[in-house]
N, C-alpha and C. Protein backbone atom coordinates (compact mmCIF):
# COMPACT_ATOMS: atom_id res chain seq x y z
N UNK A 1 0.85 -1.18 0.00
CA UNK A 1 0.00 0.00 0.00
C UNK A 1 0.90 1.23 0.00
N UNK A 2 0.43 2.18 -1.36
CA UNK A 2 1.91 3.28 -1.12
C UNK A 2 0.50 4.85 -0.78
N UNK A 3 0.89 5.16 -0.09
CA UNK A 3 0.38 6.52 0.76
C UNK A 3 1.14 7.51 0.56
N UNK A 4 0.25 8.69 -0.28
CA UNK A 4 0.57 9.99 -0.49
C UNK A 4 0.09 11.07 0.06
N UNK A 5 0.94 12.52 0.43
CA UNK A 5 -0.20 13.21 0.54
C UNK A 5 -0.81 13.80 -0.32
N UNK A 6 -1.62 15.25 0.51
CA UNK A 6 -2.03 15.91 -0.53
C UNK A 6 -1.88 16.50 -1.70
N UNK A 7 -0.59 17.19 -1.38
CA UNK A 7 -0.21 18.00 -2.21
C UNK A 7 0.50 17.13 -3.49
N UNK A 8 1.44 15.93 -2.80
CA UNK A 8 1.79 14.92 -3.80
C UNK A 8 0.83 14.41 -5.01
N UNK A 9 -0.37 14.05 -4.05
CA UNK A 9 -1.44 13.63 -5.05
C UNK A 9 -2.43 14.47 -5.80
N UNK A 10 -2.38 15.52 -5.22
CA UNK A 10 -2.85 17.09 -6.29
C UNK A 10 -1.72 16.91 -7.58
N UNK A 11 -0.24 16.72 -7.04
CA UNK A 11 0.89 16.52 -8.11
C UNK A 11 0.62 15.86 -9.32
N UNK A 12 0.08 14.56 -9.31
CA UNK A 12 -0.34 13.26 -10.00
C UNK A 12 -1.57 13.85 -10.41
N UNK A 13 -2.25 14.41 -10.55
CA UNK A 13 -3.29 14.43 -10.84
C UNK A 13 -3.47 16.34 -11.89
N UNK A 14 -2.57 16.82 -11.56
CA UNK A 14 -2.57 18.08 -12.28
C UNK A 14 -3.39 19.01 -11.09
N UNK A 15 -3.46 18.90 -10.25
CA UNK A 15 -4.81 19.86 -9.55
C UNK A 15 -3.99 20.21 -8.13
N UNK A 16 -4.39 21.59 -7.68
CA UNK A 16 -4.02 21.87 -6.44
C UNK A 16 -4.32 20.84 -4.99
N UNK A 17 -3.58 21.35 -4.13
CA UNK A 17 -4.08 20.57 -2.66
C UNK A 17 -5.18 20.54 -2.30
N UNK A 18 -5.37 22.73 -2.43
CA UNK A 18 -7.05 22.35 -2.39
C UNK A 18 -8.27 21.58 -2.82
N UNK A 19 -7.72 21.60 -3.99
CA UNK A 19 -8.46 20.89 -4.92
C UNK A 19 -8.79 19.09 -4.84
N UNK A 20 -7.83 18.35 -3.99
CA UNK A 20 -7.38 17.03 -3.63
C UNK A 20 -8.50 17.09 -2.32
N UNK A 21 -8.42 18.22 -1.48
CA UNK A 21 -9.30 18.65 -0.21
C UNK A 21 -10.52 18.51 -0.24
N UNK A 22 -10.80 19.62 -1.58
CA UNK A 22 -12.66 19.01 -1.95
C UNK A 22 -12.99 18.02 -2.89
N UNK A 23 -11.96 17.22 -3.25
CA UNK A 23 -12.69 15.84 -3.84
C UNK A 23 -12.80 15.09 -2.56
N UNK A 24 -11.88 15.68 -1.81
CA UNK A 24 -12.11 14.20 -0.61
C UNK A 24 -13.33 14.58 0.36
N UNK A 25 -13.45 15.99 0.76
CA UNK A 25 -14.41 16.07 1.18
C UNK A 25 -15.93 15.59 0.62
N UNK A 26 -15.92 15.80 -0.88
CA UNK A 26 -17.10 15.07 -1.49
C UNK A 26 -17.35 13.60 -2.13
N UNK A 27 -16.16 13.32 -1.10
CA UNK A 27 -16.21 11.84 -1.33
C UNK A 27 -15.86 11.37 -2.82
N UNK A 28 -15.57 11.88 -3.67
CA UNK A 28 -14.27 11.12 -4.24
C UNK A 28 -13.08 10.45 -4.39
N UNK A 29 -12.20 11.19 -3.37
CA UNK A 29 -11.23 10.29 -2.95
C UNK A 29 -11.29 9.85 -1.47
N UNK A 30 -10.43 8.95 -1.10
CA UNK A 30 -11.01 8.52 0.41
C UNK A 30 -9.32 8.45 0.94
N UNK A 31 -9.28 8.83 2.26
CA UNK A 31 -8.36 9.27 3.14
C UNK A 31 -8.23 8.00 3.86
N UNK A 32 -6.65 7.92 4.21
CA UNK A 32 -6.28 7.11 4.73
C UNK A 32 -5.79 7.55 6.39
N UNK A 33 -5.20 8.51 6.29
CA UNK A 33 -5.09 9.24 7.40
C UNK A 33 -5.22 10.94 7.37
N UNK A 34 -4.95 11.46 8.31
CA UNK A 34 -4.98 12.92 8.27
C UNK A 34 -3.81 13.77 6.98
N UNK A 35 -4.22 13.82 5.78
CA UNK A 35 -3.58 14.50 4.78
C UNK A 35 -2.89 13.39 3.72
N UNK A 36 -3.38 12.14 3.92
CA UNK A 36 -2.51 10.96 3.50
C UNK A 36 -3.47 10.26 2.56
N UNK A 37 -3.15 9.94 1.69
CA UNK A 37 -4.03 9.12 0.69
C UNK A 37 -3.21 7.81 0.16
N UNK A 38 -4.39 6.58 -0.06
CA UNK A 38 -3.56 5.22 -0.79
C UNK A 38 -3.60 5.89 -2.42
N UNK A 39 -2.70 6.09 -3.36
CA UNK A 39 -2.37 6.34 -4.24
C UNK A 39 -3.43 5.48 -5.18
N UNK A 40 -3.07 3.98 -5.66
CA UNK A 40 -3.99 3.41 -6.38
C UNK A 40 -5.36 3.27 -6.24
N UNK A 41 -5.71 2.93 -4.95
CA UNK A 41 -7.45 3.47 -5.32
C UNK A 41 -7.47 4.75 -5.36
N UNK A 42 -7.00 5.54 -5.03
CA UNK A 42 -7.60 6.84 -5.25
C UNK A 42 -7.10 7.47 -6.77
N UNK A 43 -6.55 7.07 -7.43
CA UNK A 43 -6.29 7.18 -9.08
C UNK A 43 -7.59 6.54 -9.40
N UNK A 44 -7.99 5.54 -9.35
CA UNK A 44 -8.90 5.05 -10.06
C UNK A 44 -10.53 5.64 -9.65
N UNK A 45 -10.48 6.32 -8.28
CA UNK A 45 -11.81 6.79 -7.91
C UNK A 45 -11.85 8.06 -9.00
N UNK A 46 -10.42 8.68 -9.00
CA UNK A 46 -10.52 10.06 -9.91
C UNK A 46 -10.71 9.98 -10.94
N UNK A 47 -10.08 8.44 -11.66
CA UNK A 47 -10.65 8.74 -13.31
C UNK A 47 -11.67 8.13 -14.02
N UNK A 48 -12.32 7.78 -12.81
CA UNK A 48 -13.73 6.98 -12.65
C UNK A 48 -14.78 8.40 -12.44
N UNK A 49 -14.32 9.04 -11.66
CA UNK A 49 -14.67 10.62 -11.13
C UNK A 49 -14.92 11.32 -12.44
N UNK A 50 -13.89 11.59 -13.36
CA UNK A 50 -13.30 12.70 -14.24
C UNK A 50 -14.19 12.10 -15.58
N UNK A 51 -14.17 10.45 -16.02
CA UNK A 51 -15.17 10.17 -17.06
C UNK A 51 -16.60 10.74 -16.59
N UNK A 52 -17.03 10.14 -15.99
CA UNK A 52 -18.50 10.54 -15.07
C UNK A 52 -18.80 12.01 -16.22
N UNK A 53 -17.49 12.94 -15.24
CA UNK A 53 -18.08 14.77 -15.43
C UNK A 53 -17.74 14.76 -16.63
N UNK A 54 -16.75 14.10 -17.43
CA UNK A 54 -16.95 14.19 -18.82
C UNK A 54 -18.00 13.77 -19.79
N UNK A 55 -19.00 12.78 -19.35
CA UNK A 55 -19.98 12.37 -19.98
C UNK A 55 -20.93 12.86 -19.87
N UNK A 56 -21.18 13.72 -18.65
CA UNK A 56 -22.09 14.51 -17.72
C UNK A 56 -22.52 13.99 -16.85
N UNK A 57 -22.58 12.73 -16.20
CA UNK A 57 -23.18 11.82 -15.59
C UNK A 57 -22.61 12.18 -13.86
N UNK A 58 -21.94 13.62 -13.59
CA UNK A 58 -21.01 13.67 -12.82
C UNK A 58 -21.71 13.81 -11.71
N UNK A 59 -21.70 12.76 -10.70
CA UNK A 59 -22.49 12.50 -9.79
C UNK A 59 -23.69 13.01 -8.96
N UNK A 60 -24.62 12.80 -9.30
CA UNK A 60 -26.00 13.44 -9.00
C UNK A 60 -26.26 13.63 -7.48
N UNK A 61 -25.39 13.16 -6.91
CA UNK A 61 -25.71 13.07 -5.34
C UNK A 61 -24.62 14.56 -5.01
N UNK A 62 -23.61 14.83 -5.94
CA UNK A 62 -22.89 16.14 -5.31
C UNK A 62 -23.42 17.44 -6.32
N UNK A 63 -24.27 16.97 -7.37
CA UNK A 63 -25.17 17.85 -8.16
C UNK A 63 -26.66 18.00 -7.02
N UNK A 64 -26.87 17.28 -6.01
CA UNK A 64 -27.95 17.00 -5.35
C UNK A 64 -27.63 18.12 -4.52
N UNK A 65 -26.10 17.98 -3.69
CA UNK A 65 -26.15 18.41 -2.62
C UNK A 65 -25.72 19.83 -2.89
N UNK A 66 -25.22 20.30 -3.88
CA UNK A 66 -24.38 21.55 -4.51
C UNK A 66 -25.78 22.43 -4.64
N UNK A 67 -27.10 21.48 -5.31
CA UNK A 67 -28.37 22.52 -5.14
C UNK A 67 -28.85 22.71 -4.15
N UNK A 68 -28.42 22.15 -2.57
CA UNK A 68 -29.07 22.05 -1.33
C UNK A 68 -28.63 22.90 -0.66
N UNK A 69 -27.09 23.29 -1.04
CA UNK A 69 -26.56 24.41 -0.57
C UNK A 69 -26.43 25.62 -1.91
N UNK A 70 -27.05 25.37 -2.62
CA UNK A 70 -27.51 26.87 -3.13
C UNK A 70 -29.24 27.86 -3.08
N UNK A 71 -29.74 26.35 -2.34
CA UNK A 71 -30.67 26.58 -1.95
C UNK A 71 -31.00 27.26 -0.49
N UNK A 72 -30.16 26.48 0.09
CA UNK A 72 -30.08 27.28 1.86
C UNK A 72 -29.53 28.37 1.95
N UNK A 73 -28.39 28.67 0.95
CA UNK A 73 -27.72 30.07 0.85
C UNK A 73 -29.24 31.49 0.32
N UNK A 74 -29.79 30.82 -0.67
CA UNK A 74 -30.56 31.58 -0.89
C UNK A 74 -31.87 32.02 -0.17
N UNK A 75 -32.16 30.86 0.66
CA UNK A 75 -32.74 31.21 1.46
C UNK A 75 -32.88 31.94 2.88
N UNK A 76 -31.07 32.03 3.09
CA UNK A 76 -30.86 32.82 4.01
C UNK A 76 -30.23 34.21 3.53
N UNK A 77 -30.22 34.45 2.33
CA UNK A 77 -29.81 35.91 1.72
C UNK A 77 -31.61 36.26 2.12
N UNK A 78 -32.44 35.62 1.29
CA UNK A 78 -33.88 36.27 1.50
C UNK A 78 -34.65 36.81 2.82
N UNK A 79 -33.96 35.66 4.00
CA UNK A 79 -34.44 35.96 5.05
C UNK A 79 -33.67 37.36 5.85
N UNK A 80 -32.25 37.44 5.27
CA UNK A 80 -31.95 38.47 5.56
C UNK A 80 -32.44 40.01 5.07
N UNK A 81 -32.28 39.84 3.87
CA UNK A 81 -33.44 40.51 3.07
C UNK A 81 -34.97 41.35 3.70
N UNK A 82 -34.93 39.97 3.87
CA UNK A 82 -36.79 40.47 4.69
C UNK A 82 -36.19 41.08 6.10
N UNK A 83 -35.64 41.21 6.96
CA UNK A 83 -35.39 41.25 8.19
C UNK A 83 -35.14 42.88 7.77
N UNK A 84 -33.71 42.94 6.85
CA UNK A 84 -33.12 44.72 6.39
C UNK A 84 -34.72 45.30 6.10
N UNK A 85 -35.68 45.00 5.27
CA UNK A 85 -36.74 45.38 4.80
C UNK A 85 -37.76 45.96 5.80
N UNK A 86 -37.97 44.90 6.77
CA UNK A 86 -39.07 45.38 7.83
C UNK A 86 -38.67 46.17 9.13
N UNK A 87 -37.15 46.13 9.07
CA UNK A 87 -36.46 47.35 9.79
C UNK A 87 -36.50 48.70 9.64
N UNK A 88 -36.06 48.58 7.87
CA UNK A 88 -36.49 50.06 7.11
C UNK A 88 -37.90 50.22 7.46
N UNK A 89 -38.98 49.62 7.41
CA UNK A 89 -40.31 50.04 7.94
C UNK A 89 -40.46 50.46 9.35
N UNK A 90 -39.75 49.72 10.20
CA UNK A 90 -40.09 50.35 11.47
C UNK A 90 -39.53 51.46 11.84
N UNK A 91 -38.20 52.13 11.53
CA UNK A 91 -37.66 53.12 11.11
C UNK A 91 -38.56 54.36 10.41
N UNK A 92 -38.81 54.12 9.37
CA UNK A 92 -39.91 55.04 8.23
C UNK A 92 -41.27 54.91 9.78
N UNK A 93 -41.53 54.30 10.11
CA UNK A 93 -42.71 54.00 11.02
C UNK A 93 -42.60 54.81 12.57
N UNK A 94 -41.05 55.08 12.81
CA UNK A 94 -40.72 55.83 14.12
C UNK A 94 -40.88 54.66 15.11
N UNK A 95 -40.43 53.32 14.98
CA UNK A 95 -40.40 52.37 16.44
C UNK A 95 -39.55 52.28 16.57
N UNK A 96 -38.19 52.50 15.79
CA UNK A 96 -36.78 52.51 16.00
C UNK A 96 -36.30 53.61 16.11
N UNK A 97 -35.13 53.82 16.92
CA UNK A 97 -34.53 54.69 16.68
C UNK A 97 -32.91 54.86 16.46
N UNK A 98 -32.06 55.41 16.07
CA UNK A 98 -30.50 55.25 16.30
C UNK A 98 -30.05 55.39 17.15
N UNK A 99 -29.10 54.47 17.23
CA UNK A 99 -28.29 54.30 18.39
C UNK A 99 -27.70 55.51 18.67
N UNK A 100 -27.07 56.42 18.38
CA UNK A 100 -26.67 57.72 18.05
C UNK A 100 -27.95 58.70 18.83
N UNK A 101 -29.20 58.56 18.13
CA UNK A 101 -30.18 59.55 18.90
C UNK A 101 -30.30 59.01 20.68
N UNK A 102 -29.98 57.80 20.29
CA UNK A 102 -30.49 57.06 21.62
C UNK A 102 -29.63 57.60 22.93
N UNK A 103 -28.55 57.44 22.33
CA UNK A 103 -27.01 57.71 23.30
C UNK A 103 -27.43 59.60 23.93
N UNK A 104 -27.62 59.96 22.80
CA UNK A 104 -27.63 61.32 23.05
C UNK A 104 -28.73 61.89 24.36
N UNK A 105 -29.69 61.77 23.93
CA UNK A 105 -31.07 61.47 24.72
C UNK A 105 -30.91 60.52 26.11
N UNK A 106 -30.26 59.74 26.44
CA UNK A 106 -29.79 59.07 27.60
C UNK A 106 -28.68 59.76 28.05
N UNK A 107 -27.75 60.89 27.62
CA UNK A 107 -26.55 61.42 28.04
C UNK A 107 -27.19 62.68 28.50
N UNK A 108 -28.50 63.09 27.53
CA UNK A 108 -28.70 64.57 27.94
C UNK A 108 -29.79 64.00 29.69
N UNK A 109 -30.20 63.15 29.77
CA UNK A 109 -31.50 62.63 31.04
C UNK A 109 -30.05 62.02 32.18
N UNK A 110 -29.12 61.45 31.96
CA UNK A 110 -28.55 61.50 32.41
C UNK A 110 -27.44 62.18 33.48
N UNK A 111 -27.39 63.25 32.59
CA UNK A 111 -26.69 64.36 33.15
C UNK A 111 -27.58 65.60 33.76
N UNK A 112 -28.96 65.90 33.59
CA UNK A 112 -29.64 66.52 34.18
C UNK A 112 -30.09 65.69 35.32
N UNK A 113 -29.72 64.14 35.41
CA UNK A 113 -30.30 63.87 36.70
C UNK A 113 -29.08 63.96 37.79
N UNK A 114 -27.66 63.97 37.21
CA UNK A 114 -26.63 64.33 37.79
C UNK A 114 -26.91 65.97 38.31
N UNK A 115 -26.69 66.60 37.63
CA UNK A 115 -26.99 68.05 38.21
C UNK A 115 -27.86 67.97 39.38
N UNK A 116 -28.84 67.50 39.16
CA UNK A 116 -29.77 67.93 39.92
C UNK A 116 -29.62 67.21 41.49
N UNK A 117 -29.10 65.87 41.54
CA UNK A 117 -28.59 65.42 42.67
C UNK A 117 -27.15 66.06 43.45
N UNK A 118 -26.73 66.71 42.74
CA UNK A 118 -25.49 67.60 43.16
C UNK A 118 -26.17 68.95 43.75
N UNK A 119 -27.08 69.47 43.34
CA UNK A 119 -28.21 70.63 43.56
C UNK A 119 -28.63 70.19 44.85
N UNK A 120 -28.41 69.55 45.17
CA UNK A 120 -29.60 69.13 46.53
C UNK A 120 -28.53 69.91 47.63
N UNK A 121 -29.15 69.61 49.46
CA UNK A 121 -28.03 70.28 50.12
C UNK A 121 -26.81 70.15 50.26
N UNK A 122 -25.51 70.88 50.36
CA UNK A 122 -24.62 70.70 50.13
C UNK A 122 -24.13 69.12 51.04
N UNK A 123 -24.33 68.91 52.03
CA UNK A 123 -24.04 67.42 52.72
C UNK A 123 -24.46 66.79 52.43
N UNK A 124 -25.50 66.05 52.08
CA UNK A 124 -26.40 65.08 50.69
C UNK A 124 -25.42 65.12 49.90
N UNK A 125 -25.18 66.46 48.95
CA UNK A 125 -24.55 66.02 47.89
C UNK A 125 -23.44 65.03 47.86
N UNK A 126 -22.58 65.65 49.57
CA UNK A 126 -20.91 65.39 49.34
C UNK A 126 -21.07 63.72 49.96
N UNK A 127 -22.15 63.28 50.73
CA UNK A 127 -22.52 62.19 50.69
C UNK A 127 -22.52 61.24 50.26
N UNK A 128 -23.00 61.63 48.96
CA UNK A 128 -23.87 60.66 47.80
C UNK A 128 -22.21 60.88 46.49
N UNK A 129 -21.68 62.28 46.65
CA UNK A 129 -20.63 62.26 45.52
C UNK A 129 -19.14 60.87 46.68
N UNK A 130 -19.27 61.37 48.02
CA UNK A 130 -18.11 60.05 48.67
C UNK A 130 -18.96 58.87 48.13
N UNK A 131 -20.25 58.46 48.19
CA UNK A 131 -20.15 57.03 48.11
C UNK A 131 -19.81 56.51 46.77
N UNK A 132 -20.12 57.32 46.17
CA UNK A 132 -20.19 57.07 44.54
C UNK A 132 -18.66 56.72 43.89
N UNK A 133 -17.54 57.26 44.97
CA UNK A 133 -16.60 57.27 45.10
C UNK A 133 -15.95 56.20 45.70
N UNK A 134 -16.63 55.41 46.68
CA UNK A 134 -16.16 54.57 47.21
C UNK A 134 -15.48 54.71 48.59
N UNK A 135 -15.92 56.02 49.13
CA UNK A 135 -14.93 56.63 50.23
C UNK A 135 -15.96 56.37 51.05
């Protein structure tokens, strides 16, 4: 049994490592260990592989699954889609607001409620400014 790796057997075959990566991931070629392949079956899975896509016959189960994931992709562009869409409505609608207006509006209620607890009698204040302090 002679064992190659990847890149060796991308070598033999004309095709990158990567390329050795996703036949094996789609089950064309089959792994012997981590990056290691048996050379003779896996020549013969590839040009068993390579007639197939030359005849067109190129395996319906990774033509199956290639539409399953162009299908889920598309269905999660759409759902994103719809999500950007009904945002812009609630926006145009005034239930949202920006984070930016938001900050501002919590900095300006914020700080008038500071003032105003500093406003109180001067021993309260210096009170409430030590604890806040940790003193």
């Amino acid at each position: 049994m002679t064992t190659v790796s990847t890149s060796t057997l991308g070598a033999y075959f004309g095709v990158s490592a990567r390329t050795v990566e996703n036949l094996a991931l789609s089950g064309v070629l089959v792994r012997v260990d981590r990056g290691q392949f048996e050379l003779k079956p896996n020549v013969r899975r590839y040009c068993e592989h390579t007639r197939k896509s030359a005849s067109g016959r190129a395996g319906a189960e990774a033509t199956s699954a290639a539409k399953a994931k162009s299908l889920e992709a598309s269905a999660r562009l759409r759902n994103a889609q719809t999500k950007a869409a009904e945002m812009r409505l609630k926006k145009q609608a005034g239930e949202v607001i920006q984070f930016a207006t938001h900050e501002t509006v919590l900095s300006e209620f914020f700080g008038y409620f500071r003032r105003s607890i500093l406003a109180l009698h001067p021993q309260i204040s210096r009170a409430l400014h030590l604890a806040a302090e940790g003193g």
